[in-house]
N, C-alpha and C. Protein backbone atom coordinates (compact mmCIF):
# COMPACT_ATOMS: atom_id res chain seq x y z
N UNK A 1 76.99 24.06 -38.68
CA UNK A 1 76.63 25.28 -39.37
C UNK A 1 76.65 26.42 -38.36
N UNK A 2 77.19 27.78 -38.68
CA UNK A 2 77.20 28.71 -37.73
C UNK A 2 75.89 29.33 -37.46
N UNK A 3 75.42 29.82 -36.14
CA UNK A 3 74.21 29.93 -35.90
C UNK A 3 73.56 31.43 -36.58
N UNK A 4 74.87 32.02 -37.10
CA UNK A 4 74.49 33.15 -38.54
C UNK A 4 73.91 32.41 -39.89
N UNK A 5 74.56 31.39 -39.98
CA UNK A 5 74.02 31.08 -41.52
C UNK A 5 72.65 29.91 -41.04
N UNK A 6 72.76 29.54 -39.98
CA UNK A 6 71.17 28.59 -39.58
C UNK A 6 69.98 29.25 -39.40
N UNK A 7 69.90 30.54 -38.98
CA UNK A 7 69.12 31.85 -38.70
C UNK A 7 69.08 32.34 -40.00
N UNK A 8 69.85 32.37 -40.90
CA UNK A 8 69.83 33.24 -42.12
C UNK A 8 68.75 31.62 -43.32
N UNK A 9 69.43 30.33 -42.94
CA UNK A 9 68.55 29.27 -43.58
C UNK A 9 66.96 29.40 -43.29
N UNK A 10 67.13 29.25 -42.07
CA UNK A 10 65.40 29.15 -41.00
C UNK A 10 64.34 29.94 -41.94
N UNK A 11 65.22 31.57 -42.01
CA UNK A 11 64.11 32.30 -42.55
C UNK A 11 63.88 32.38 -43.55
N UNK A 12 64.90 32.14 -44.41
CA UNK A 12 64.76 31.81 -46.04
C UNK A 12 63.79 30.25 -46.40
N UNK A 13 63.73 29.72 -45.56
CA UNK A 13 62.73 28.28 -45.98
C UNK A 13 61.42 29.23 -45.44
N UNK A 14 61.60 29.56 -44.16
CA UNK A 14 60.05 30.68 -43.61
C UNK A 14 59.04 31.36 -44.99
N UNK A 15 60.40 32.42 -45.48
CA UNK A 15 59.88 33.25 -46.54
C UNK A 15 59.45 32.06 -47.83
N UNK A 16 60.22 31.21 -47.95
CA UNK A 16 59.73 30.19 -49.17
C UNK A 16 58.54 29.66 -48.79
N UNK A 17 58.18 29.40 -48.18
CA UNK A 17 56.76 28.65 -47.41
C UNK A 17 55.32 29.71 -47.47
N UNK A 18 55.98 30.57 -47.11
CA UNK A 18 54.85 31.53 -46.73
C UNK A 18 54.88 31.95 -48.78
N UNK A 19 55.78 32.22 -49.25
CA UNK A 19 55.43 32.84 -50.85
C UNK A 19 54.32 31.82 -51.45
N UNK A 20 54.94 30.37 -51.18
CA UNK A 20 54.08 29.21 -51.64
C UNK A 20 52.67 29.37 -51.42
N UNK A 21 52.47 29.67 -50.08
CA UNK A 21 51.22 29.78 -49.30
C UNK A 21 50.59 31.15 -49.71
N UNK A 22 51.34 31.96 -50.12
CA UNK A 22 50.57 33.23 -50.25
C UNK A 22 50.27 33.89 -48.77
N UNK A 23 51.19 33.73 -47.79
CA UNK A 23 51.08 34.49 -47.05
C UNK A 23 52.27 35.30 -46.59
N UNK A 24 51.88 36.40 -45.73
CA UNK A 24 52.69 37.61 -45.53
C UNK A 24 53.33 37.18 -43.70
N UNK A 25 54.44 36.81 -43.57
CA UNK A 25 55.23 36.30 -42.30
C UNK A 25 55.98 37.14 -42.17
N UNK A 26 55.86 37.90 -40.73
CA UNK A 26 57.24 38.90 -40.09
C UNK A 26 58.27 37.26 -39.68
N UNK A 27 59.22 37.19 -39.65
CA UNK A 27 60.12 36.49 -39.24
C UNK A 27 60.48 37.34 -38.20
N UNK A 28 60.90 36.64 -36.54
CA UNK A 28 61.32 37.26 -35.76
C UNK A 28 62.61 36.45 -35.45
N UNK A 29 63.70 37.19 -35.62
CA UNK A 29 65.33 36.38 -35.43
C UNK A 29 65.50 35.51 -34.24
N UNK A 30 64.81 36.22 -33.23
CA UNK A 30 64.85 34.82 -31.69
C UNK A 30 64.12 33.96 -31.70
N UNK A 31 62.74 33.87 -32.45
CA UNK A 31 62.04 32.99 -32.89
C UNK A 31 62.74 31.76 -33.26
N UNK A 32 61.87 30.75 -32.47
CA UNK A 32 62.60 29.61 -32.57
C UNK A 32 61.65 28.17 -32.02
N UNK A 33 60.50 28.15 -33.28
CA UNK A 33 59.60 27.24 -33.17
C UNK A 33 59.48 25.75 -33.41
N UNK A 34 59.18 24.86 -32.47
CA UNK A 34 59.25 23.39 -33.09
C UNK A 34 58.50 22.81 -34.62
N UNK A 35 59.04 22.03 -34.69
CA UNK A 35 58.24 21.45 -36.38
C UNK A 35 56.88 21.70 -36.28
N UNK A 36 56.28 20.74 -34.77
CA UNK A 36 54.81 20.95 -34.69
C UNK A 36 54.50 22.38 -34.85
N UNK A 37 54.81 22.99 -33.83
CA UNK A 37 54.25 24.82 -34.14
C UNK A 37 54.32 25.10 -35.23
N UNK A 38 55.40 24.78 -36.16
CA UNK A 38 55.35 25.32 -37.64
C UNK A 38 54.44 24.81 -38.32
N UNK A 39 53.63 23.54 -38.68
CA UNK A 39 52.86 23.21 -38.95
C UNK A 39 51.55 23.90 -38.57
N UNK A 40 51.42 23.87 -37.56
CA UNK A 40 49.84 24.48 -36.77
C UNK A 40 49.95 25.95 -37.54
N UNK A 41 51.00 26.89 -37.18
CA UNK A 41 50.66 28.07 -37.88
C UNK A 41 50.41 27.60 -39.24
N UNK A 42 51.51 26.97 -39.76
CA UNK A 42 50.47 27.18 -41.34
C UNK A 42 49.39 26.75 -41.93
N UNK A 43 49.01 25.61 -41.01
CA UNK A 43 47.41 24.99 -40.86
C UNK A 43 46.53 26.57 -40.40
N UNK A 44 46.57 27.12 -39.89
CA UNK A 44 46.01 28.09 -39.09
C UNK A 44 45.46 29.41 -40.36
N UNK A 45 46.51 29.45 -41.12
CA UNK A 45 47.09 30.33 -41.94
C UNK A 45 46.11 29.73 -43.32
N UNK A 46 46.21 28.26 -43.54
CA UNK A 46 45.56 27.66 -44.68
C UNK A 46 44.00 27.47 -44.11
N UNK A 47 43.80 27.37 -42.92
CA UNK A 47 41.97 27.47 -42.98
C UNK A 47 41.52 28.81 -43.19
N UNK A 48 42.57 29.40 -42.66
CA UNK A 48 41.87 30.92 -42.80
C UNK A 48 41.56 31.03 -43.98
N UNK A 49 42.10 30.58 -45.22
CA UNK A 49 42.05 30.61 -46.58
C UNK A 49 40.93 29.52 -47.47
N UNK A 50 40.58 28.70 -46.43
CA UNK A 50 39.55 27.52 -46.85
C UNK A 50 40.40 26.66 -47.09
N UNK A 51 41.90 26.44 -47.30
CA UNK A 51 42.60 25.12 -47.48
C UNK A 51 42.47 23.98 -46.44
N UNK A 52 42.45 23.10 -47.16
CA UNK A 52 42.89 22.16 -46.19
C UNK A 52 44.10 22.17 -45.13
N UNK A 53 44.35 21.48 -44.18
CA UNK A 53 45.47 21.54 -43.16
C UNK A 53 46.44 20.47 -43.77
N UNK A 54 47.63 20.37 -43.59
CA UNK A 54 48.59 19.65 -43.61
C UNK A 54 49.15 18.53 -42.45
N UNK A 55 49.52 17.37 -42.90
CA UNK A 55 49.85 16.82 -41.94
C UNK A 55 51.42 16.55 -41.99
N UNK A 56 52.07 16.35 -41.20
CA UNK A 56 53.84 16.21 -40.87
C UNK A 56 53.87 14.73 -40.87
N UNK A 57 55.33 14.37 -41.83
CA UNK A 57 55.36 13.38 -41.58
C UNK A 57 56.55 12.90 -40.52
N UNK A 58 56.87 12.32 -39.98
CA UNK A 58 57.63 11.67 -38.93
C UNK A 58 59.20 10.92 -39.72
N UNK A 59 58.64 10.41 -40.69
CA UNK A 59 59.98 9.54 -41.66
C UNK A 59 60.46 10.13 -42.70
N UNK A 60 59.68 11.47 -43.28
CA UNK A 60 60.18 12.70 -44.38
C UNK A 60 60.76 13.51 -43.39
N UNK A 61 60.71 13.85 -41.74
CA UNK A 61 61.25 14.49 -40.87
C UNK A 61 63.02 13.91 -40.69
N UNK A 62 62.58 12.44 -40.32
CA UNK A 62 63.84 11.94 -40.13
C UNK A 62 64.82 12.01 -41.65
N UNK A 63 64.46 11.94 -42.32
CA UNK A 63 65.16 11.65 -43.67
C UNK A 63 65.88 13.17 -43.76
N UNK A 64 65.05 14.34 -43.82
CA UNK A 64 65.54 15.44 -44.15
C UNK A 64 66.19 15.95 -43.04
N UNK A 65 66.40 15.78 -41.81
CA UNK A 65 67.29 16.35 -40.73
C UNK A 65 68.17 15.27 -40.61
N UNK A 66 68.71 14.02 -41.16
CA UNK A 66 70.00 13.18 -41.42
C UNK A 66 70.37 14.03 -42.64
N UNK A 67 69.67 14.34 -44.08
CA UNK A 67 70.41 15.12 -45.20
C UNK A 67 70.95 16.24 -44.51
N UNK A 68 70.64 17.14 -43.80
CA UNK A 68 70.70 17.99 -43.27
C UNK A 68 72.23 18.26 -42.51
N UNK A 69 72.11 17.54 -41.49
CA UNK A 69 73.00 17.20 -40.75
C UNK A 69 74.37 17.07 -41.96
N UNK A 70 73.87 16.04 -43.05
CA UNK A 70 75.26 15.64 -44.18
C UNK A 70 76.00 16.73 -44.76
N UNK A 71 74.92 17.81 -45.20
CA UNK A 71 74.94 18.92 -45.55
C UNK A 71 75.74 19.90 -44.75
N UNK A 72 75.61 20.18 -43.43
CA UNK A 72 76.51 20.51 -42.56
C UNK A 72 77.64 20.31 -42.46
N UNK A 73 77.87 19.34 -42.42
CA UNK A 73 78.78 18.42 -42.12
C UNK A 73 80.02 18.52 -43.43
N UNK A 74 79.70 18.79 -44.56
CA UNK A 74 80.49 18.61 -45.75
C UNK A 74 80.16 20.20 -46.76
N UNK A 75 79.45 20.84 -45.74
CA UNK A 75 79.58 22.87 -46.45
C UNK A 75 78.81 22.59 -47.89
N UNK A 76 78.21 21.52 -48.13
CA UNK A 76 77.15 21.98 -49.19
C UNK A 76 76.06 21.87 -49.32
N UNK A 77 75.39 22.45 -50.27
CA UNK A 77 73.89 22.39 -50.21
C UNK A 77 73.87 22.20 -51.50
N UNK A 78 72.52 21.34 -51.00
CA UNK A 78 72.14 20.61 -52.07
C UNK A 78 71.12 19.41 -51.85
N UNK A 79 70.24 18.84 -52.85
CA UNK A 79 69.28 18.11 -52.84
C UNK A 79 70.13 16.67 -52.97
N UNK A 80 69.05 16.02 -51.72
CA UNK A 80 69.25 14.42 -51.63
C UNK A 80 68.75 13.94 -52.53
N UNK A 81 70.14 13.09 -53.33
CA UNK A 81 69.34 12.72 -54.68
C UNK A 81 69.32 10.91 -54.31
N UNK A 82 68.95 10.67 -52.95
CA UNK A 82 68.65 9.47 -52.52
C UNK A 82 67.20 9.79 -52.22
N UNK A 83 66.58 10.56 -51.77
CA UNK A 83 65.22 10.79 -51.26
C UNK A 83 64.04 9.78 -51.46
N UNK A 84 64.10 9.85 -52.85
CA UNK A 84 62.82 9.00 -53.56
C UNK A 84 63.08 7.45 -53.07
N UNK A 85 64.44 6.94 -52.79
CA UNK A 85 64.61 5.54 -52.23
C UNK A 85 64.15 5.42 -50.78
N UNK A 86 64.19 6.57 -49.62
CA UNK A 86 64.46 6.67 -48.81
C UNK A 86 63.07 7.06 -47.83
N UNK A 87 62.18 7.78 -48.52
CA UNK A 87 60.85 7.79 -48.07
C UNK A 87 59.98 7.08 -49.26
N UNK A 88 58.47 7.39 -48.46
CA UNK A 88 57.83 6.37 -49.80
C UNK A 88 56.33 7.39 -49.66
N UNK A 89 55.77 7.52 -50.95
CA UNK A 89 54.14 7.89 -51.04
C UNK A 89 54.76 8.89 -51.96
């Protein structure tokens, strides 16, 4: 994927996350945070609010950065309609 349209993805899941959450995120274009950091801010973001924190999972990680990768790889997007076989809970 060109690092225009991965920068242009990043922040569009950013802005989806934060609408979900009800919160207000500057996206900064060099910004370029690990999974964990992304988590902690929005844990950070959800106590401030009285929510509970979230936890990451490790095997919904792996699953969605192999779709990911497929996705790349073949110029489309689109939902893994293997998912539900592929993680479990």
């Amino acid at each position: 994927m060109p690092p225009r349209t991965r920068l242009a993805a990043s922040g569009l899941v950013a802005v989806l996350v934060a609408a979900l959450l009800g919160v207000s995120l500057v996206v900064a274009p060099a910004a370029s945070a690990s999974a964990g950091s992304f988590v902690s801010l929005i844990n950070s973001e959800r106590s401030a609010r009285g929510l509970p924190g979230l936890e990451s999972s490790g095997s919904l990680a792996s699953v969605a950065a192999a779709w990911s990768r497929q996705m790349a790889s073949s110029g489309d997007l689109a939902h893994n309609p293997s998912l539900t076989s592929q993680v479990s809970g």
